[in-house]
PDB file of N, CA and C in Angstrom:
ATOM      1  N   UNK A   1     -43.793  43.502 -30.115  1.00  0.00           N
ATOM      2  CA  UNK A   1     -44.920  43.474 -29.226  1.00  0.00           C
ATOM      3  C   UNK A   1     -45.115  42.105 -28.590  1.00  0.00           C
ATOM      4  N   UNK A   2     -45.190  41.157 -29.057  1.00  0.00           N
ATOM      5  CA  UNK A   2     -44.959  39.708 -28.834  1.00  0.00           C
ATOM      6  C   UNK A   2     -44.082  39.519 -27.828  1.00  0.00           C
ATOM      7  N   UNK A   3     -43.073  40.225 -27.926  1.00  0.00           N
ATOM      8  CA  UNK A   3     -42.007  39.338 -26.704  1.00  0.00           C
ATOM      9  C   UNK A   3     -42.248  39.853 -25.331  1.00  0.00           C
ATOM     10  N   UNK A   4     -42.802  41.802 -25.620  1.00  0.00           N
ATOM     11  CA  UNK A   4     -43.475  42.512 -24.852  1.00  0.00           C
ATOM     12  C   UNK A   4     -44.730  41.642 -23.710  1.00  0.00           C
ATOM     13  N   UNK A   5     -45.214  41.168 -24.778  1.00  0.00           N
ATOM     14  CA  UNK A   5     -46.653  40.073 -23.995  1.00  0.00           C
ATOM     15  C   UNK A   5     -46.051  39.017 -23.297  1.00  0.00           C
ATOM     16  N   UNK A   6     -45.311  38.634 -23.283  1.00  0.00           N
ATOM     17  CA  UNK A   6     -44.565  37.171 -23.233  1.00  0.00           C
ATOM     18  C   UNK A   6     -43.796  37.496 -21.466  1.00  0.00           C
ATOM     19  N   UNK A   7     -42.686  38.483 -21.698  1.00  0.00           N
ATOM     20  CA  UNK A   7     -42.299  39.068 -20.151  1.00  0.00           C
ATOM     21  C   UNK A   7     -43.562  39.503 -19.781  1.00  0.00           C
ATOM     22  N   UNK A   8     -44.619  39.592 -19.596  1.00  0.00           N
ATOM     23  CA  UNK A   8     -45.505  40.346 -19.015  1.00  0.00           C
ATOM     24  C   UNK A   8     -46.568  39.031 -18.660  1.00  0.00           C
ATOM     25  N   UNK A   9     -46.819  37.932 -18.750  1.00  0.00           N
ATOM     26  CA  UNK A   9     -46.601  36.617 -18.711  1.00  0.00           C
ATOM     27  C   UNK A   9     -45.963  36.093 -17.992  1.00  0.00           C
ATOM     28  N   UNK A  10     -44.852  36.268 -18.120  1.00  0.00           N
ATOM     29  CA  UNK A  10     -43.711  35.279 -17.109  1.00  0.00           C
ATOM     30  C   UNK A  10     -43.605  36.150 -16.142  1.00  0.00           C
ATOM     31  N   UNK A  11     -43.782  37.099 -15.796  1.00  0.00           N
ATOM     32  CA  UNK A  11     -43.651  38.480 -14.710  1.00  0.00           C
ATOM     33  C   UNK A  11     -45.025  38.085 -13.957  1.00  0.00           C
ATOM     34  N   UNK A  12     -46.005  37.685 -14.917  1.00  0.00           N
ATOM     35  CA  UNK A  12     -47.293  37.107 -13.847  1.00  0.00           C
ATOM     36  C   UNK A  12     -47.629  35.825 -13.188  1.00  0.00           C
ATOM     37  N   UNK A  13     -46.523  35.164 -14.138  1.00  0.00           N
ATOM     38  CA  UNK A  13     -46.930  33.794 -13.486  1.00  0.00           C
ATOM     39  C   UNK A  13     -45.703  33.906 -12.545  1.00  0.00           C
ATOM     40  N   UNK A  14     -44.519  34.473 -12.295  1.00  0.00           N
ATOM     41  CA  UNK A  14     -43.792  34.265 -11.540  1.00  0.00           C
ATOM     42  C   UNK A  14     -44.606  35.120 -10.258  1.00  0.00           C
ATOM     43  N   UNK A  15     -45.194  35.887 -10.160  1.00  0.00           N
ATOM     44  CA  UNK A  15     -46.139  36.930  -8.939  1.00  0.00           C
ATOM     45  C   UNK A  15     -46.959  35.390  -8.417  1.00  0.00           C
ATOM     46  N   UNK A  16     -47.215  34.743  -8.976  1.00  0.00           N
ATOM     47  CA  UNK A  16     -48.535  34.089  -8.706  1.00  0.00           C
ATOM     48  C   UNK A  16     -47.310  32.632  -8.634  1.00  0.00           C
ATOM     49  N   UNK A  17     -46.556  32.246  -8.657  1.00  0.00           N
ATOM     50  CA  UNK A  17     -46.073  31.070  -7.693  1.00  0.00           C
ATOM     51  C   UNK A  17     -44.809  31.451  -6.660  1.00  0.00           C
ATOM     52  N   UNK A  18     -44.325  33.500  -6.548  1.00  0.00           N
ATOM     53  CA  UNK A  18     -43.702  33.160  -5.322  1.00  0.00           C
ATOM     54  C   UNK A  18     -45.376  33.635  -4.715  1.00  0.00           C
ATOM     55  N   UNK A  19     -46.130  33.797  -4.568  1.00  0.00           N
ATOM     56  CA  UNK A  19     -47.768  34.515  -3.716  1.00  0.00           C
ATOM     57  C   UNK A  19     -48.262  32.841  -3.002  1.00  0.00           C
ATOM     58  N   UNK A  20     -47.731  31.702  -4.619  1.00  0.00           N
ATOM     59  CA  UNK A  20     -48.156  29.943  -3.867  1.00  0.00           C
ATOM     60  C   UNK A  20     -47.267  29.705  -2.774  1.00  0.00           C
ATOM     61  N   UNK A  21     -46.143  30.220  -2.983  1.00  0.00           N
ATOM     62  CA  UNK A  21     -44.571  29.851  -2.222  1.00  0.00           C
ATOM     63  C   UNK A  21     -44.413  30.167  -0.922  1.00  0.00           C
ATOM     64  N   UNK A  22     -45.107  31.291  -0.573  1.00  0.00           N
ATOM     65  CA  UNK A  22     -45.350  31.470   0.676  1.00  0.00           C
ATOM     66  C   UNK A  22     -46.414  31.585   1.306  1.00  0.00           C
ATOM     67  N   UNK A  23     -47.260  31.325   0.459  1.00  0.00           N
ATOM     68  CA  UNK A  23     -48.607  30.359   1.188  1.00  0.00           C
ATOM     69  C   UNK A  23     -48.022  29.676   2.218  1.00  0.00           C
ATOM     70  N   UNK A  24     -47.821  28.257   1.399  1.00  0.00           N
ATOM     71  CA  UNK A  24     -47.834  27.242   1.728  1.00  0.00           C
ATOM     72  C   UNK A  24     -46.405  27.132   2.657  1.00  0.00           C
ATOM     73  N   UNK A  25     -45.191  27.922   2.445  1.00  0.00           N
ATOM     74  CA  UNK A  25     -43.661  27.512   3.373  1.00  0.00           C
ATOM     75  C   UNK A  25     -44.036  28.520   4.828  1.00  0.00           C
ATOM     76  N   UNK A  26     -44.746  29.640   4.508  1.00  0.00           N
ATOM     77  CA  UNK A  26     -44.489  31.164   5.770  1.00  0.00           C
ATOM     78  C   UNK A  26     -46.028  30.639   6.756  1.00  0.00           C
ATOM     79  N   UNK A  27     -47.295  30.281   5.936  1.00  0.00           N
ATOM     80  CA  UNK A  27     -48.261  30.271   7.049  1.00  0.00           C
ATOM     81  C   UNK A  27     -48.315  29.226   7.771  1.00  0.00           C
ATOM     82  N   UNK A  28     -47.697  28.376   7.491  1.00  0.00           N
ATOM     83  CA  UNK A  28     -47.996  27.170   9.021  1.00  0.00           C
ATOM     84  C   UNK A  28     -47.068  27.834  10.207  1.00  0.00           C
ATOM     85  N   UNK A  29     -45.949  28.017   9.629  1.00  0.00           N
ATOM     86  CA  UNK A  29     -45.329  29.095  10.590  1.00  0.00           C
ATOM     87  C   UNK A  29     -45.586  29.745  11.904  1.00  0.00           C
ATOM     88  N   UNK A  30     -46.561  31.150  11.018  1.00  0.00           N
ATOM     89  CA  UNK A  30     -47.101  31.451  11.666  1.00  0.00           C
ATOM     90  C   UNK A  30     -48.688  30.751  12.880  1.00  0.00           C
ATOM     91  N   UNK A  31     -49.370  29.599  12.028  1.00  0.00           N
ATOM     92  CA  UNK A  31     -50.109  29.340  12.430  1.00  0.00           C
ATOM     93  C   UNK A  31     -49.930  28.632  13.586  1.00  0.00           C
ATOM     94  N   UNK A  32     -48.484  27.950  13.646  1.00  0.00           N
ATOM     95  CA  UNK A  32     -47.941  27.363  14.486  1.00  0.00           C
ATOM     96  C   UNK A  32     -47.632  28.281  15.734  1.00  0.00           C
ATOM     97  N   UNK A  33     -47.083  29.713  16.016  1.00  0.00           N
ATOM     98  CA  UNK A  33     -46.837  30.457  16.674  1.00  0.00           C
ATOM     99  C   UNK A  33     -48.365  30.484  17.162  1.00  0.00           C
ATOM    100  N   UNK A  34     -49.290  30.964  16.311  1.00  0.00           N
ATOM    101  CA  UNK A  34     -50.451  31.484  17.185  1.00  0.00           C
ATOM    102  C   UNK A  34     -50.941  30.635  17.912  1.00  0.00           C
ATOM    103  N   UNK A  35     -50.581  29.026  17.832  1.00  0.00           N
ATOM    104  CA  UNK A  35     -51.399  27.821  19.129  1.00  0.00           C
ATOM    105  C   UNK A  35     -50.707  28.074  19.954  1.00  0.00           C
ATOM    106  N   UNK A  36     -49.311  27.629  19.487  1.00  0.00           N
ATOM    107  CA  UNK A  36     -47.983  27.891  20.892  1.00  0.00           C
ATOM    108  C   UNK A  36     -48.624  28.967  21.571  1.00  0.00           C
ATOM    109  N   UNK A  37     -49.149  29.696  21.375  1.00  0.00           N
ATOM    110  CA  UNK A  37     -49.795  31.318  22.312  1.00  0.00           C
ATOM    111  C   UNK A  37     -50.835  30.831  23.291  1.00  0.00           C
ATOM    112  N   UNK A  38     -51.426  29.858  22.304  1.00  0.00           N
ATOM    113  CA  UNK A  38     -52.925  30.097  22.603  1.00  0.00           C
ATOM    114  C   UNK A  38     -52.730  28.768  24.215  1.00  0.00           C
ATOM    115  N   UNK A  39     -51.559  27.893  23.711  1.00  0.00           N
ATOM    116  CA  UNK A  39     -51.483  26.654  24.701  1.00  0.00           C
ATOM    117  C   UNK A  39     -51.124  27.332  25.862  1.00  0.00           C
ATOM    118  N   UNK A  40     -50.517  28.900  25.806  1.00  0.00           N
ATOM    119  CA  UNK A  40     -49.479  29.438  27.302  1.00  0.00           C
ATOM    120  C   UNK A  40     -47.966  29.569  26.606  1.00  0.00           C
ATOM    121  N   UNK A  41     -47.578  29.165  25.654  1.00  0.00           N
ATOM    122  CA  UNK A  41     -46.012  29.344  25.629  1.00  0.00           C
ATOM    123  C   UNK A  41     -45.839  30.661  24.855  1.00  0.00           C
ATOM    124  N   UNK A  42     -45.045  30.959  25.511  1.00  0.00           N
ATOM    125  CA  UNK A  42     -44.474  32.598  24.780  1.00  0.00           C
ATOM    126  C   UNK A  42     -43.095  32.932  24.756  1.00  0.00           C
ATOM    127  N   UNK A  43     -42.642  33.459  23.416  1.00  0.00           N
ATOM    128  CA  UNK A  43     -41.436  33.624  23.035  1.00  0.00           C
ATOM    129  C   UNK A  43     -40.267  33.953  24.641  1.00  0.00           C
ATOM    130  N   UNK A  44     -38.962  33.342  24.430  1.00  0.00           N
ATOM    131  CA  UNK A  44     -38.094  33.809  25.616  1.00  0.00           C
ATOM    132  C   UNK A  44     -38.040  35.608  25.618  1.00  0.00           C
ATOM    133  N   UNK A  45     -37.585  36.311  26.435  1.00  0.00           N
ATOM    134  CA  UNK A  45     -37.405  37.038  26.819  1.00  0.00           C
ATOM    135  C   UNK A  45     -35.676  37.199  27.033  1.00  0.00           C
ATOM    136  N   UNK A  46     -35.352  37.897  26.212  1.00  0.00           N
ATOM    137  CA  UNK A  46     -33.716  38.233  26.560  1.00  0.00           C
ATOM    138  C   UNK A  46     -32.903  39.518  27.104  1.00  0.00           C
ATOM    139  N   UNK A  47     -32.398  38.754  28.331  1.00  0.00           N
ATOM    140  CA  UNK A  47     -31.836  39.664  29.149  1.00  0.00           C
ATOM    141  C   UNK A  47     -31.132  40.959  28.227  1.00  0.00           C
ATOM    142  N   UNK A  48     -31.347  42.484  28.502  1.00  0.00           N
ATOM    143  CA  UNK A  48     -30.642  43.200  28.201  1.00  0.00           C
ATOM    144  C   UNK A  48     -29.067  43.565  29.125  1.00  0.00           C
ATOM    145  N   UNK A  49     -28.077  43.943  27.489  1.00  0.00           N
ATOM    146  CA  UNK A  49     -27.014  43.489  28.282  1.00  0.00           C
ATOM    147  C   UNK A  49     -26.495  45.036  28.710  1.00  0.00           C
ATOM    148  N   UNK A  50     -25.591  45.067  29.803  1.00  0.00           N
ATOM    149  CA  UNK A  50     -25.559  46.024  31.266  1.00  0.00           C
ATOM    150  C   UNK A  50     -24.795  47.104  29.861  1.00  0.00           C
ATOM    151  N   UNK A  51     -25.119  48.065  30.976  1.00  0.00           N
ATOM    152  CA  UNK A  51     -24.001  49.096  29.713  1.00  0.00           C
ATOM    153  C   UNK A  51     -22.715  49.013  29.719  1.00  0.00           C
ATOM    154  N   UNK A  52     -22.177  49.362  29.177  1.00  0.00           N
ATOM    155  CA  UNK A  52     -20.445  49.317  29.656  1.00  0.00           C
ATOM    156  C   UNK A  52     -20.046  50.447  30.461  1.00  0.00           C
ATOM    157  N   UNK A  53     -18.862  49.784  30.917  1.00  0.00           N
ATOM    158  CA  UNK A  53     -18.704  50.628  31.973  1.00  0.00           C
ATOM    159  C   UNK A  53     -17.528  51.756  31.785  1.00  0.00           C
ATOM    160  N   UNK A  54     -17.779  53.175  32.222  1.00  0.00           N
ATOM    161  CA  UNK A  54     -16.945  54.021  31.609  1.00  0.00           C
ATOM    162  C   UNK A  54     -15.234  53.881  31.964  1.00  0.00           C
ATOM    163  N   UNK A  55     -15.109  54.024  31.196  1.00  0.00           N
ATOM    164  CA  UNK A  55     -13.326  53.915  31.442  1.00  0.00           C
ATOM    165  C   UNK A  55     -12.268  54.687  32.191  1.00  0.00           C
ATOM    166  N   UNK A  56     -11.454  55.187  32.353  1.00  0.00           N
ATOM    167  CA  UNK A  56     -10.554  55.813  33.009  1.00  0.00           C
ATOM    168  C   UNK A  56     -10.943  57.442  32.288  1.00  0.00           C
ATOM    169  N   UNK A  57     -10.647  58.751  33.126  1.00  0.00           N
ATOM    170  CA  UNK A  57     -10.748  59.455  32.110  1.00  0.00           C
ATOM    171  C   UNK A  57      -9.112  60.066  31.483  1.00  0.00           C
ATOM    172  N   UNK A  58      -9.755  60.532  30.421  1.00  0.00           N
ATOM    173  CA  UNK A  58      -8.397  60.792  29.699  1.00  0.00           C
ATOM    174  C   UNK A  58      -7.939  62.005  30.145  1.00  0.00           C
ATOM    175  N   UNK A  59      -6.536  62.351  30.246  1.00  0.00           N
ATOM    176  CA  UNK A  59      -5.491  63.218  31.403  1.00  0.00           C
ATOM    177  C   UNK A  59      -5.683  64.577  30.657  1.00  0.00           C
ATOM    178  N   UNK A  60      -6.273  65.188  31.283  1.00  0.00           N
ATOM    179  CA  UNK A  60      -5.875  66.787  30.633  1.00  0.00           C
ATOM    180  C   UNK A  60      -4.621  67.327  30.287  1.00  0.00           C
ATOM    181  N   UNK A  61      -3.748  67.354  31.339  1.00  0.00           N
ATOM    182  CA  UNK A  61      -2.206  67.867  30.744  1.00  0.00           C
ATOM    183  C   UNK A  61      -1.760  67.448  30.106  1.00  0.00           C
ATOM    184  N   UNK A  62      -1.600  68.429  29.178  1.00  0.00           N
ATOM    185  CA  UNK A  62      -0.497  68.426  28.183  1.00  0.00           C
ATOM    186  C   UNK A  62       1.090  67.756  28.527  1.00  0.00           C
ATOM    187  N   UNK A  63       1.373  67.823  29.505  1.00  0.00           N
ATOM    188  CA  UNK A  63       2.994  67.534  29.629  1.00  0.00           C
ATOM    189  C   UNK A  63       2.697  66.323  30.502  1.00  0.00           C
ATOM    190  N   UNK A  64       1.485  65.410  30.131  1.00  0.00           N
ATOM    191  CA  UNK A  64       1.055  63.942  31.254  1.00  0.00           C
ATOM    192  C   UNK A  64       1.824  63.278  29.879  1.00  0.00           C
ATOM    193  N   UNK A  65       1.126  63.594  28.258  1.00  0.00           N
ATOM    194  CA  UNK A  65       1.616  62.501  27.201  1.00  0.00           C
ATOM    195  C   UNK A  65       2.828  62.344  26.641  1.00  0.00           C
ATOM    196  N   UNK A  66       3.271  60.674  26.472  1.00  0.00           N
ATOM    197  CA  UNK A  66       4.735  60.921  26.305  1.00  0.00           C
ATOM    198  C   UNK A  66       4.854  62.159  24.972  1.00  0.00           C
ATOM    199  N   UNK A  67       6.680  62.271  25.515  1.00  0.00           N
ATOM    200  CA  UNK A  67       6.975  62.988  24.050  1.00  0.00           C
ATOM    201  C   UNK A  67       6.852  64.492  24.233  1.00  0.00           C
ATOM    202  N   UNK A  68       5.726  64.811  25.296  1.00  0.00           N
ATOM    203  CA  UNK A  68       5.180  66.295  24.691  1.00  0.00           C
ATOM    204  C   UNK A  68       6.071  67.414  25.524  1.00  0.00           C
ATOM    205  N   UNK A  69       7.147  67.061  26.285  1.00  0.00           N
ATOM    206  CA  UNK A  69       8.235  67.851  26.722  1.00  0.00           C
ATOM    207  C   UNK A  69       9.236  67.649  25.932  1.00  0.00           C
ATOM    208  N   UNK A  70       9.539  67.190  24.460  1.00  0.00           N
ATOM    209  CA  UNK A  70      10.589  66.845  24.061  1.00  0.00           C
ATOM    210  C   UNK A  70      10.845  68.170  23.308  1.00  0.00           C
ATOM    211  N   UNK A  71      12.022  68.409  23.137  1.00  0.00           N
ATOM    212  CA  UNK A  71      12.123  70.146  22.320  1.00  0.00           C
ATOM    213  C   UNK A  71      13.341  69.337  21.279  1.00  0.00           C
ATOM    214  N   UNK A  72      12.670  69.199  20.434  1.00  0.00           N
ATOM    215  CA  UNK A  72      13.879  68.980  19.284  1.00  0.00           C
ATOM    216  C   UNK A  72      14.404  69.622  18.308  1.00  0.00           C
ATOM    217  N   UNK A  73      14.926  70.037  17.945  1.00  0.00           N
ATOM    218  CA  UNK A  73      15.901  71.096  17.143  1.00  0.00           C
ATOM    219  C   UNK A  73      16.966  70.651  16.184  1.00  0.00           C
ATOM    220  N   UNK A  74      16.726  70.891  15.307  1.00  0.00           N
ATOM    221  CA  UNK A  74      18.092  70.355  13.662  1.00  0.00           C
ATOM    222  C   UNK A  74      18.088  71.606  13.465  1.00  0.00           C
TER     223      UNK A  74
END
């Protein structure tokens, strides 16, 4: 039961310094984004890129691909 209490302990104090950990590393962060807003600057905008473009189409006949007139026989 003891060791039971003990992980259940270290399972709480570890909740409660990554909860300090990103306090203090993730919200200036953000707090920083929300002035940048507030001054006029706003994230870039990135061009979407064109679609590609369709290719040749592929040959219906049968007797267009090599090989496929070859009649071989042993």
């Amino acid at each position: 039961m003891q060791i039971s209490a003990t992980v259940i302990a270290a399972q709480q104090a570890a909740r409660e310094a990554q909860t300090k950990f990103q306090t203090v590393h993730f919200t200036p962060a953000a707090a920083f984004a929300a002035a940048m807003e507030k001054e006029g600057f706003a994230p870039l905008t990135l061009p979407k890129p064109a679609a590609p473009a369709a290719g040749p189409a592929p040959e219906a006949s049968p007797a267009a691909r090599p090989g496929s007139l070859l009649d071989i026989k042993i």
